[in-house]
PDB file of N, CA and C in Angstrom:
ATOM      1  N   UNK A   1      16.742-174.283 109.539  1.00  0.00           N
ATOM      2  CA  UNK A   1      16.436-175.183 110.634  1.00  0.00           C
ATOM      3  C   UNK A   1      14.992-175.019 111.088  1.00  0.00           C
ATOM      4  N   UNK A   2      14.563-174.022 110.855  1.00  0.00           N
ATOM      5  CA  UNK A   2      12.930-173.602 111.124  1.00  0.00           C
ATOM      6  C   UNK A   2      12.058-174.314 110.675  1.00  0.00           C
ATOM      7  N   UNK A   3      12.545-174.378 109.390  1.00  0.00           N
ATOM      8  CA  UNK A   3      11.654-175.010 108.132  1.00  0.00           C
ATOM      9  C   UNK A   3      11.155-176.075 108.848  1.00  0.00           C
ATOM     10  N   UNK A   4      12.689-176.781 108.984  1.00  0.00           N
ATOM     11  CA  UNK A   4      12.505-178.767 109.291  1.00  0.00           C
ATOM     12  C   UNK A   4      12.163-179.178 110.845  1.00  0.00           C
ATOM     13  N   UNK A   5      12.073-177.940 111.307  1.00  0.00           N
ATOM     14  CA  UNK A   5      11.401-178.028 113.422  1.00  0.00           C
ATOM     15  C   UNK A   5       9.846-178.270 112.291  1.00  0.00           C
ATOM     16  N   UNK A   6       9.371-177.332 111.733  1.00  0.00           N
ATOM     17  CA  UNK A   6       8.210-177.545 111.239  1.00  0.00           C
ATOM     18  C   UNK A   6       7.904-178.542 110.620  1.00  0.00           C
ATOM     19  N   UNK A   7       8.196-178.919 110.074  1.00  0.00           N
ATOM     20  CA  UNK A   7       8.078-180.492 109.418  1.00  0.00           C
ATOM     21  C   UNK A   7       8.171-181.525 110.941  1.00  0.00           C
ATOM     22  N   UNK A   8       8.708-181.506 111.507  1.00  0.00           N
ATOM     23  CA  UNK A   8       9.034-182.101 112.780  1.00  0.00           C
ATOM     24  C   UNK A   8       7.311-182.028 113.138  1.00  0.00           C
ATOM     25  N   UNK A   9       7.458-180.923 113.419  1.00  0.00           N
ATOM     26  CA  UNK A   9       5.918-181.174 114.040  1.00  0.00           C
ATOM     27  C   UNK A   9       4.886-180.935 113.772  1.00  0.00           C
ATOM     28  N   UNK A  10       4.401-181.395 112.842  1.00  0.00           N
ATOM     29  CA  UNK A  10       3.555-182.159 111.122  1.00  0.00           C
ATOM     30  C   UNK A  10       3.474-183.984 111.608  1.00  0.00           C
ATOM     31  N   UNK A  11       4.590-183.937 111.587  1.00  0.00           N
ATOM     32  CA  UNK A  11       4.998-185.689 111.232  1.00  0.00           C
ATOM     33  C   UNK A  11       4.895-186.538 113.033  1.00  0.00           C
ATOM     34  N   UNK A  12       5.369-185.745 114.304  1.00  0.00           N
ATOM     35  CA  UNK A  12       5.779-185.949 115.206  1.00  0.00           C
ATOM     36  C   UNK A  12       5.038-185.241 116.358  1.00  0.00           C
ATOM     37  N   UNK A  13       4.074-184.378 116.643  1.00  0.00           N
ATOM     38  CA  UNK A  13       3.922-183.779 117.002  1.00  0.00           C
ATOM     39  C   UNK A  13       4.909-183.057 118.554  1.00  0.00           C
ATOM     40  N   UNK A  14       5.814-182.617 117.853  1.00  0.00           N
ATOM     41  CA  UNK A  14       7.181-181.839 118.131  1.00  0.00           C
ATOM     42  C   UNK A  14       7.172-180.395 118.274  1.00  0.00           C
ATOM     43  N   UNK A  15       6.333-179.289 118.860  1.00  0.00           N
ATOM     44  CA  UNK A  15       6.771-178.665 118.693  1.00  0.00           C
ATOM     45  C   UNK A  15       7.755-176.907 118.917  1.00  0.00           C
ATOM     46  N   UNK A  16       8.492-176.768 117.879  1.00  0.00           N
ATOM     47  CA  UNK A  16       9.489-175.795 118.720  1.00  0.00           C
ATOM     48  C   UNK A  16       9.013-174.630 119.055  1.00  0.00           C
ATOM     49  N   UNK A  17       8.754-174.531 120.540  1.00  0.00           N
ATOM     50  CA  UNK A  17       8.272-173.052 120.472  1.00  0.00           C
ATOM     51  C   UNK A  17       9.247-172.073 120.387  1.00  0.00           C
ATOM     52  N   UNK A  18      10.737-171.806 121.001  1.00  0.00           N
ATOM     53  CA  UNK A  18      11.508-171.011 120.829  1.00  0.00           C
ATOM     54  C   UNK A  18      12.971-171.484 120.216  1.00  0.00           C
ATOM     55  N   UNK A  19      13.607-170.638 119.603  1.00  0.00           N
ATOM     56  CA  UNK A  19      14.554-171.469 118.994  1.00  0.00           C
ATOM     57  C   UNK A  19      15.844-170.596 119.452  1.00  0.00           C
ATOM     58  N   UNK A  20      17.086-170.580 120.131  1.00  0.00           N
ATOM     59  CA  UNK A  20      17.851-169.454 119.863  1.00  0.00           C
ATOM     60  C   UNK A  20      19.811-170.382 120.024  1.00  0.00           C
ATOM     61  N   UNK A  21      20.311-169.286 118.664  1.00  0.00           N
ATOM     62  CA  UNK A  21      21.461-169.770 118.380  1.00  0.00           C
ATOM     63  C   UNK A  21      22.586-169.348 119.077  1.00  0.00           C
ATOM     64  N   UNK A  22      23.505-170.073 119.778  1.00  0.00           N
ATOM     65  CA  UNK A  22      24.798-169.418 119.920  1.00  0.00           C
ATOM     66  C   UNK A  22      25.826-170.032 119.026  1.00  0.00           C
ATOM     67  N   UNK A  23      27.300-169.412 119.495  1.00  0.00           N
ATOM     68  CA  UNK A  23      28.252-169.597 118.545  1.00  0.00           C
ATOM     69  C   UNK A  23      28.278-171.269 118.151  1.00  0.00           C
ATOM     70  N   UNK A  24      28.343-172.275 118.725  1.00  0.00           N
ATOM     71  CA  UNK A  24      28.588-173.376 118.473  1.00  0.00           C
ATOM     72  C   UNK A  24      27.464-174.637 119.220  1.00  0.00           C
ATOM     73  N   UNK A  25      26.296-173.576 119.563  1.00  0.00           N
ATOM     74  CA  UNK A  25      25.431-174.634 120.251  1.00  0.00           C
ATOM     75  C   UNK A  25      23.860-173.999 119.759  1.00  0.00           C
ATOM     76  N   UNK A  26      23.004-174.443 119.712  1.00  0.00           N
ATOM     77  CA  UNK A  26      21.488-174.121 119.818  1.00  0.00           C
ATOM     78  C   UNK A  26      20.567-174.245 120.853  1.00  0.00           C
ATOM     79  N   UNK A  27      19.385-173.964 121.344  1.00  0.00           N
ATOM     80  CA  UNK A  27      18.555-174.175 122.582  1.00  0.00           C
ATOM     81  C   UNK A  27      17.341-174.210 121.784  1.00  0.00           C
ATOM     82  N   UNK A  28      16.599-175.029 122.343  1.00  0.00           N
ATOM     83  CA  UNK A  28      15.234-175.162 121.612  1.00  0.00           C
ATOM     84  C   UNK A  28      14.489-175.327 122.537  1.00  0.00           C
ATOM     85  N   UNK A  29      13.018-174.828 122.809  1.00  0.00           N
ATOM     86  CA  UNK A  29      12.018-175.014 123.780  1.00  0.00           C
ATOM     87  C   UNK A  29      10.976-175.795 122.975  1.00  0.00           C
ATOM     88  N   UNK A  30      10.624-176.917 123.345  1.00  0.00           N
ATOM     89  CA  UNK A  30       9.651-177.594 122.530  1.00  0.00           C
ATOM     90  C   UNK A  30       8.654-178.163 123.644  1.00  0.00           C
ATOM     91  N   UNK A  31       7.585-178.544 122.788  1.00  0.00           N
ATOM     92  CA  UNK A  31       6.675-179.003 123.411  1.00  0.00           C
ATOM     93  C   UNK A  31       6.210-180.363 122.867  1.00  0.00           C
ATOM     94  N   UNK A  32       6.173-181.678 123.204  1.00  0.00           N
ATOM     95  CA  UNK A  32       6.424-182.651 122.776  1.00  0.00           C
ATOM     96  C   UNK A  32       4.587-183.700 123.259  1.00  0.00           C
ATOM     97  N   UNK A  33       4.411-184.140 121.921  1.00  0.00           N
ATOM     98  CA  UNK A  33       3.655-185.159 122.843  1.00  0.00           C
ATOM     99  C   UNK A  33       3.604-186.275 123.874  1.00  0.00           C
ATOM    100  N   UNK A  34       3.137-186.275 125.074  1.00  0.00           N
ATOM    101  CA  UNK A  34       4.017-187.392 125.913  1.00  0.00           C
ATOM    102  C   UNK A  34       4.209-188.707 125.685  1.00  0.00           C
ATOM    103  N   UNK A  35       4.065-189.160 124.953  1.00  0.00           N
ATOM    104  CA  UNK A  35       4.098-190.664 123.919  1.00  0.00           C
ATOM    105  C   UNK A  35       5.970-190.718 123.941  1.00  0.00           C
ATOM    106  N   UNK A  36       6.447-189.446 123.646  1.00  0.00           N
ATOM    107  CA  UNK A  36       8.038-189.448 123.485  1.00  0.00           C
ATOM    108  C   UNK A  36       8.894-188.916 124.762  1.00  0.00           C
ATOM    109  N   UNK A  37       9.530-190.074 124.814  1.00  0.00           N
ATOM    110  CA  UNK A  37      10.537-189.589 126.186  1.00  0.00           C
ATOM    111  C   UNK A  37      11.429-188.551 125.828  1.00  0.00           C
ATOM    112  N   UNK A  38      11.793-187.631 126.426  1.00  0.00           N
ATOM    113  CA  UNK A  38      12.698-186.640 126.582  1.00  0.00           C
ATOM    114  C   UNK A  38      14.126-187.139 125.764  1.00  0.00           C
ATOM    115  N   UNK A  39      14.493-188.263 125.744  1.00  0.00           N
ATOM    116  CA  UNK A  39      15.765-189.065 125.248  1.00  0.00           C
ATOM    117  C   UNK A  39      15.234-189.015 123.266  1.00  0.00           C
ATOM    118  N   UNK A  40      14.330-189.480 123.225  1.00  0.00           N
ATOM    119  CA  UNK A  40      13.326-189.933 121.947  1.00  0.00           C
ATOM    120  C   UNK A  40      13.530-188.427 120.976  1.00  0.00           C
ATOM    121  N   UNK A  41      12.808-187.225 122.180  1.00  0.00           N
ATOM    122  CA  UNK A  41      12.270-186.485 121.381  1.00  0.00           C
ATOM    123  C   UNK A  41      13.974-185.174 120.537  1.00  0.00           C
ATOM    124  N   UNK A  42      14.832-185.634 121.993  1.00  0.00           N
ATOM    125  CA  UNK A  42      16.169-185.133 121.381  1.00  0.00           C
ATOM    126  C   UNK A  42      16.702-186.028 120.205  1.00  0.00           C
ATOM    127  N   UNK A  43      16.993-187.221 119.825  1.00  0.00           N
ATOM    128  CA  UNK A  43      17.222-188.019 118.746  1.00  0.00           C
ATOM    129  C   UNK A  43      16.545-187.912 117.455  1.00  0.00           C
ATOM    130  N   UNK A  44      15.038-187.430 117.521  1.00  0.00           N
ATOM    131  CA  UNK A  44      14.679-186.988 116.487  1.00  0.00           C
ATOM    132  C   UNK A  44      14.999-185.885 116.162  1.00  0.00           C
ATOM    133  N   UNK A  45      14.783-184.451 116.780  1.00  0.00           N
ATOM    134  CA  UNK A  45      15.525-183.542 116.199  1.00  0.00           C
ATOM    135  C   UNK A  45      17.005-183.527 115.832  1.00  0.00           C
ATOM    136  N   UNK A  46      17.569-184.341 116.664  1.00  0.00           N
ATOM    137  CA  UNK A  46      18.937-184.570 115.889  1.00  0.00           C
ATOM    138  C   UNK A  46      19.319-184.954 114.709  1.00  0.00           C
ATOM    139  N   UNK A  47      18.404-186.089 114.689  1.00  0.00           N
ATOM    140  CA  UNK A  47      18.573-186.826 113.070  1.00  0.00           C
ATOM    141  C   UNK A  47      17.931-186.413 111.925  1.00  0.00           C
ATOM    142  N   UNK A  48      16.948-185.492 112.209  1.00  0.00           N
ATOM    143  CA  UNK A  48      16.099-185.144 111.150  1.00  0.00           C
ATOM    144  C   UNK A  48      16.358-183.918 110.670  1.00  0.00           C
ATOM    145  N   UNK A  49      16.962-183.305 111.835  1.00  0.00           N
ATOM    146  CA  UNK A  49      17.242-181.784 111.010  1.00  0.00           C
ATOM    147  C   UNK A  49      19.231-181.803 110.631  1.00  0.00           C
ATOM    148  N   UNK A  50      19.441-183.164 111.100  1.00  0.00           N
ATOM    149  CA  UNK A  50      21.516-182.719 110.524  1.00  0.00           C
ATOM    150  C   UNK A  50      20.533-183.595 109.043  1.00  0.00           C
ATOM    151  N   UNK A  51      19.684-184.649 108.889  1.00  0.00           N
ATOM    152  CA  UNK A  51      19.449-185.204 107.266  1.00  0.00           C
ATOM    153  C   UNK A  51      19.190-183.984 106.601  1.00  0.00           C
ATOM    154  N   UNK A  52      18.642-183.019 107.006  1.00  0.00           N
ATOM    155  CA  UNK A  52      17.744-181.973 105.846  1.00  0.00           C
ATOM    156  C   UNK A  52      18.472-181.428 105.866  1.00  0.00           C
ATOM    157  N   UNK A  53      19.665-180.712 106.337  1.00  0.00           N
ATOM    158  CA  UNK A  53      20.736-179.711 106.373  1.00  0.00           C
ATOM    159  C   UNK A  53      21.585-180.000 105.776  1.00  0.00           C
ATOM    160  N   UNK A  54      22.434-181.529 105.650  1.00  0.00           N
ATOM    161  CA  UNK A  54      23.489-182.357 104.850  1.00  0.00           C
ATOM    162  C   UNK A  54      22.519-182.332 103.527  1.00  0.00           C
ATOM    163  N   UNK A  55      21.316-182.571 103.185  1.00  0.00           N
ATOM    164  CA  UNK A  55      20.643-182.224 101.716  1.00  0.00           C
ATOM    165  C   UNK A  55      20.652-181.456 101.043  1.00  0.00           C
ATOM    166  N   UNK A  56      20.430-180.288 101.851  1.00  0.00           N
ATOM    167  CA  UNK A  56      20.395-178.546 101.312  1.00  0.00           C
ATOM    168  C   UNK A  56      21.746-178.240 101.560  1.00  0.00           C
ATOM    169  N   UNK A  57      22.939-178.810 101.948  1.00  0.00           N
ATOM    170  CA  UNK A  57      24.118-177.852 102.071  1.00  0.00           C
ATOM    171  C   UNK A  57      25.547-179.042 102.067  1.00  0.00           C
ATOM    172  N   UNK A  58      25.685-179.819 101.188  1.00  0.00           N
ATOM    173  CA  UNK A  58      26.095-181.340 101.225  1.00  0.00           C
ATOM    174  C   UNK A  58      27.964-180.742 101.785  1.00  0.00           C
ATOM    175  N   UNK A  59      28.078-179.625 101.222  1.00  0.00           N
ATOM    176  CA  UNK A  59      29.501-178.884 101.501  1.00  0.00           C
ATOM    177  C   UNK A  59      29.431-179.114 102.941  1.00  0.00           C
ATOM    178  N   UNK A  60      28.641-178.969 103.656  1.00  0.00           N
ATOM    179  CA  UNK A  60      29.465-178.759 104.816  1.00  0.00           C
ATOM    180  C   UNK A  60      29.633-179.890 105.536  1.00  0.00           C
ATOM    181  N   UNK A  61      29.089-180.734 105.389  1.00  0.00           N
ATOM    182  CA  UNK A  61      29.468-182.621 105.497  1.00  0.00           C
ATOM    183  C   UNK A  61      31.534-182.315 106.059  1.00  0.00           C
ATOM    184  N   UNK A  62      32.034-181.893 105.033  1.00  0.00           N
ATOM    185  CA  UNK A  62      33.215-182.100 104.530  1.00  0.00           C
ATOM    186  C   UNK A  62      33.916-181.081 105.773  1.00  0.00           C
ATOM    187  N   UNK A  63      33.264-180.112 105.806  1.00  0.00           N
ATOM    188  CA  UNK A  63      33.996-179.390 107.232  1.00  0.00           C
ATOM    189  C   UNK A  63      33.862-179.661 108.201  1.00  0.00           C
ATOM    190  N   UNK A  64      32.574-180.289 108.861  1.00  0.00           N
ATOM    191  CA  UNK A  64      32.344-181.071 110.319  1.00  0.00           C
ATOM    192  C   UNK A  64      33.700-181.942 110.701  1.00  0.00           C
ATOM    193  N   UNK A  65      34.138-181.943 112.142  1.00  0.00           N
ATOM    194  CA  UNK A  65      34.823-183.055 112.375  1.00  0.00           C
ATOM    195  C   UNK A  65      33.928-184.383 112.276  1.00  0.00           C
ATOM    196  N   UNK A  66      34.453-185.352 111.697  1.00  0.00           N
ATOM    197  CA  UNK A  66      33.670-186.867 111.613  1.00  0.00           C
ATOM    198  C   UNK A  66      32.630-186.801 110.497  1.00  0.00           C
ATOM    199  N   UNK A  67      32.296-185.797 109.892  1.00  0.00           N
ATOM    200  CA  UNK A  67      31.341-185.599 109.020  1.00  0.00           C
ATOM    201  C   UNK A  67      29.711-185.950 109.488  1.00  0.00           C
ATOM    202  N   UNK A  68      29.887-185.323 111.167  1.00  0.00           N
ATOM    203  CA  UNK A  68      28.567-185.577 111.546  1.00  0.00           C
ATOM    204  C   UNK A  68      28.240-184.027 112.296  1.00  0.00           C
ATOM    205  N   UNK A  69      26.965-183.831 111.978  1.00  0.00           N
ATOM    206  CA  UNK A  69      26.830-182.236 112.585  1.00  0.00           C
ATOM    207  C   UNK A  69      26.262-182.032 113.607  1.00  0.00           C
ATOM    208  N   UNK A  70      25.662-183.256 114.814  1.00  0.00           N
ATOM    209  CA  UNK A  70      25.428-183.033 116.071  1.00  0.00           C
ATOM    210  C   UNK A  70      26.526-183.198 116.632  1.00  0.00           C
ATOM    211  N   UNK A  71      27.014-182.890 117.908  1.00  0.00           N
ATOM    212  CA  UNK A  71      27.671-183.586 118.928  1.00  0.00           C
ATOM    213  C   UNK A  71      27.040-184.730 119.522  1.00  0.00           C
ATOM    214  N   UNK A  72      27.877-185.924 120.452  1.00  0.00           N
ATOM    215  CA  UNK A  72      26.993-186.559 121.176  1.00  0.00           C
ATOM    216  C   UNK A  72      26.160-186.314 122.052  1.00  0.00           C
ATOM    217  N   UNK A  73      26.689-185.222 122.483  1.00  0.00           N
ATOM    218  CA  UNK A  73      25.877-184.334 123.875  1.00  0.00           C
ATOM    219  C   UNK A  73      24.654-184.292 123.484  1.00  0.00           C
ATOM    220  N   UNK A  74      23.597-183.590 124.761  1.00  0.00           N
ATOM    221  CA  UNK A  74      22.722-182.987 124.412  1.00  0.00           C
ATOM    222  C   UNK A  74      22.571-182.362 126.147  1.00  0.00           C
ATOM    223  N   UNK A  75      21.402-181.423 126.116  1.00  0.00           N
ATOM    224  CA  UNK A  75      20.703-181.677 127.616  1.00  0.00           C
ATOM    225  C   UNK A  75      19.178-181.135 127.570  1.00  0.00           C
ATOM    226  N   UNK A  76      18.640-182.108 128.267  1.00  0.00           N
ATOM    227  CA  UNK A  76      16.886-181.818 128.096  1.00  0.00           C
ATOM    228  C   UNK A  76      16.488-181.372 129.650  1.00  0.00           C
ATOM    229  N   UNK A  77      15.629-180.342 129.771  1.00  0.00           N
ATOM    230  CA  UNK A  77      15.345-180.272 131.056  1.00  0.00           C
ATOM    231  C   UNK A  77      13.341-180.233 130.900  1.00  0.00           C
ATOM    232  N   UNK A  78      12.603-180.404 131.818  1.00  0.00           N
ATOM    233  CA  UNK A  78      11.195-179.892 131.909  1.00  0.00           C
ATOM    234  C   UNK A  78      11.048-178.937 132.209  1.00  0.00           C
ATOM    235  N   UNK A  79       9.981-178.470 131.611  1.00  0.00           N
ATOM    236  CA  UNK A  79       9.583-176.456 132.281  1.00  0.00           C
ATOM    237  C   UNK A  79       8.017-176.729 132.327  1.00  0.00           C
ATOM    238  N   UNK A  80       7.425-176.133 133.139  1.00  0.00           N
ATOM    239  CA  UNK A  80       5.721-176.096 133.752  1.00  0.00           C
ATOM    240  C   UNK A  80       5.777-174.630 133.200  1.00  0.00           C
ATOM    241  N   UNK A  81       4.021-174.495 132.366  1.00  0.00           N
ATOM    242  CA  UNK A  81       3.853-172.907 132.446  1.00  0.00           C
ATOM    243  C   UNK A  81       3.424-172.261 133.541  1.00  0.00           C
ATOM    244  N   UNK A  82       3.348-173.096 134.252  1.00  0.00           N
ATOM    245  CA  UNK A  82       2.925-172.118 135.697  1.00  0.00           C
ATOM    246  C   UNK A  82       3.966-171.815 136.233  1.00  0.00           C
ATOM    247  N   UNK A  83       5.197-172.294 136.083  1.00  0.00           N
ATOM    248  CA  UNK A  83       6.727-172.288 136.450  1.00  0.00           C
ATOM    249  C   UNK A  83       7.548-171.711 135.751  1.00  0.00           C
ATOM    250  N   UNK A  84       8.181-172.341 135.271  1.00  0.00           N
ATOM    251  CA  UNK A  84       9.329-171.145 134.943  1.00  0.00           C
ATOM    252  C   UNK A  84       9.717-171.112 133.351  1.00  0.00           C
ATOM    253  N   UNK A  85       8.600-172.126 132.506  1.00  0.00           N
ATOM    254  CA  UNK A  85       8.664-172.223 131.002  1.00  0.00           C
ATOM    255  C   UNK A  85       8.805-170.007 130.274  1.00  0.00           C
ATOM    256  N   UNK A  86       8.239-169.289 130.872  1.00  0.00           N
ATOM    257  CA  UNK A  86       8.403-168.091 131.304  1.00  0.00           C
ATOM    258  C   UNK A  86      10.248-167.583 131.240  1.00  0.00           C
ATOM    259  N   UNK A  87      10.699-167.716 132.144  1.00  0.00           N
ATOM    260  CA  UNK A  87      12.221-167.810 131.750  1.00  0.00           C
ATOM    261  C   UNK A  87      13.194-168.701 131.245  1.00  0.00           C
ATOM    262  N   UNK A  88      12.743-169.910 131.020  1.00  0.00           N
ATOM    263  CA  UNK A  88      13.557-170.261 129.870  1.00  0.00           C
ATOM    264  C   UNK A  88      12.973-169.956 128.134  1.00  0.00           C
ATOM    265  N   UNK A  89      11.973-169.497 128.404  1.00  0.00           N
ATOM    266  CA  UNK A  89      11.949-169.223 127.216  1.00  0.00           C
ATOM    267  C   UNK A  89      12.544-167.656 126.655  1.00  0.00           C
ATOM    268  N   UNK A  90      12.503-166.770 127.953  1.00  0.00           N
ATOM    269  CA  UNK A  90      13.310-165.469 127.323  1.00  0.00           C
ATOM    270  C   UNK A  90      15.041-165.695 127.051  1.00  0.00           C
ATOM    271  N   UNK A  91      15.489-166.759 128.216  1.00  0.00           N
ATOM    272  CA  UNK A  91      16.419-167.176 128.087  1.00  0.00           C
ATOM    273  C   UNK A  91      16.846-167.424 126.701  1.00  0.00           C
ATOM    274  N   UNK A  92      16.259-168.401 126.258  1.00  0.00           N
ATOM    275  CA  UNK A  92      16.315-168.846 125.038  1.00  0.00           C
ATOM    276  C   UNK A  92      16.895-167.691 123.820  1.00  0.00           C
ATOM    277  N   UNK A  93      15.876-166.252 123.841  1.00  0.00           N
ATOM    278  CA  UNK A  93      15.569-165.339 122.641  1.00  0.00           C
ATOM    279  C   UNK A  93      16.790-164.861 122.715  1.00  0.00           C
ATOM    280  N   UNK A  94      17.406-164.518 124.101  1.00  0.00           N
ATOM    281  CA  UNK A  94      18.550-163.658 124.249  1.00  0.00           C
ATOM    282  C   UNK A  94      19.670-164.363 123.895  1.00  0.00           C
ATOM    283  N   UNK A  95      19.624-165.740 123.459  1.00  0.00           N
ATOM    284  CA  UNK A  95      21.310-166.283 122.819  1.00  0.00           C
ATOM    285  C   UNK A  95      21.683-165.773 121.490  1.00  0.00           C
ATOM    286  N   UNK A  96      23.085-165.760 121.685  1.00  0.00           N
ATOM    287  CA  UNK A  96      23.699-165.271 120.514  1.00  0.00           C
ATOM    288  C   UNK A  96      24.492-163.454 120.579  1.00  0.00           C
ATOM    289  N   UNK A  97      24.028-163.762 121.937  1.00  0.00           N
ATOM    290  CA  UNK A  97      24.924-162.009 122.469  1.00  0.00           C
ATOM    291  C   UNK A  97      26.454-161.915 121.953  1.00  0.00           C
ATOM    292  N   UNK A  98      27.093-161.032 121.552  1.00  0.00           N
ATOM    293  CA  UNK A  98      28.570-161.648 122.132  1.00  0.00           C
ATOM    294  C   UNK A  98      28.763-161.264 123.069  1.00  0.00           C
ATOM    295  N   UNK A  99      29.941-160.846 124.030  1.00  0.00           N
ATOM    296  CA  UNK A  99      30.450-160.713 124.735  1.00  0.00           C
ATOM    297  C   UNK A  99      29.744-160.868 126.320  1.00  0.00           C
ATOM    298  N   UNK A 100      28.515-160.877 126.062  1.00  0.00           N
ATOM    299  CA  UNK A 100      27.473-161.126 127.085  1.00  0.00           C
ATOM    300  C   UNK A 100      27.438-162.312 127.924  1.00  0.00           C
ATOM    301  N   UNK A 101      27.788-162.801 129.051  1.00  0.00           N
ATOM    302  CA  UNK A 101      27.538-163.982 129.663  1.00  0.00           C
ATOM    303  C   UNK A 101      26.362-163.815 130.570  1.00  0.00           C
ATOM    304  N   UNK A 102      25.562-164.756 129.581  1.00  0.00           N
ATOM    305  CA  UNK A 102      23.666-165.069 129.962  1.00  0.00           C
ATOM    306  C   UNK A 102      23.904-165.805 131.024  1.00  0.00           C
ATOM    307  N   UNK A 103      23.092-165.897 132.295  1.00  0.00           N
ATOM    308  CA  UNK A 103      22.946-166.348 133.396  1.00  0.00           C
ATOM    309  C   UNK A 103      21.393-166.746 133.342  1.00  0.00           C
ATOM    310  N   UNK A 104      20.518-167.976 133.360  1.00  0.00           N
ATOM    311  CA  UNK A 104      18.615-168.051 133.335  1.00  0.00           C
ATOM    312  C   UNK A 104      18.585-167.531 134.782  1.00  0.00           C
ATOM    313  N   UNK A 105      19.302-167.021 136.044  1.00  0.00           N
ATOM    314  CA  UNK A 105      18.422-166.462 137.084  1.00  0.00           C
ATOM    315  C   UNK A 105      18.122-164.887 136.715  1.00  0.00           C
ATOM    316  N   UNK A 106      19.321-164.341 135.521  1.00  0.00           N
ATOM    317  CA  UNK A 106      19.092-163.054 134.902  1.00  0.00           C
ATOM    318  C   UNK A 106      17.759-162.621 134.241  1.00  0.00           C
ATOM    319  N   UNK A 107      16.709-163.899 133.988  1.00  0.00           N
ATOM    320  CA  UNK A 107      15.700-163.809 133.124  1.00  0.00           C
ATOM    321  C   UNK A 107      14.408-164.107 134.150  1.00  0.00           C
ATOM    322  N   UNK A 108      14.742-164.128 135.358  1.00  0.00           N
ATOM    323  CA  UNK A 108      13.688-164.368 136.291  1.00  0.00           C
ATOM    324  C   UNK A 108      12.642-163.178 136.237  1.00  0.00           C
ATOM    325  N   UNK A 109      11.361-163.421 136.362  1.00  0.00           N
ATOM    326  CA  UNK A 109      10.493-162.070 136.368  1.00  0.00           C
ATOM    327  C   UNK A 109      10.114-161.963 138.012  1.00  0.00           C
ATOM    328  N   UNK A 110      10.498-160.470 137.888  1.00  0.00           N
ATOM    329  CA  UNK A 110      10.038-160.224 139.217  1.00  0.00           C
ATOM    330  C   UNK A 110       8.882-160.377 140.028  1.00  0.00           C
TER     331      UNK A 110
END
């Protein structure tokens, strides 16, 4: 998925600064050119990285429910670096704990 954030932002200027996985969801911190609305810039990573993933891995087409590998969901929020881009981005590193329930006021700097 790294690969094709990179290609993303080559083609789009898209790009992911932090990436972090949990069991059944991802978080991405990107930085987007403002030309693309927040709605825009989630639809492209959606579509561009389930195309390159169904290419390189066509098997798993067949295990997805619906044979599609986003959900409809999504959620986009803004972060300022003078603000709090700072904790969502540690936020971000720390997914994928188990048993751990991450809280972003846990990542506040003192």
């Amino acid at each position: 998925m790294k690969n094709v954030m990179l290609e993303i932002e080559k083609r789009y200027y898209i790009a992911a600064e932090t990436i972090g996985f949990d069991e059944d969801h991802v978080h991405i911190l990107v930085q987007a050119a403002p030309r693309y609305s927040p709605s825009r810039v989630i639809q492209i990573t959606k579509s561009l990285t389930a195309r390159e993933l169904f290419a390189k891995f066509p098997e798993i087409k067949k295990e997805l429910w619906g044979g599609e590998f986003w959900g409809d969901g999504g959620y986009i929020g803004t972060v300022g670096e003078g603000s709090n881009a700072g904790i969502v981005r540690n936020y971000i590193k720390k997914q994928g704990r188990k048993g751990d329930q991450l809280r972003l006021i846990d990542f506040a700097e003192p």
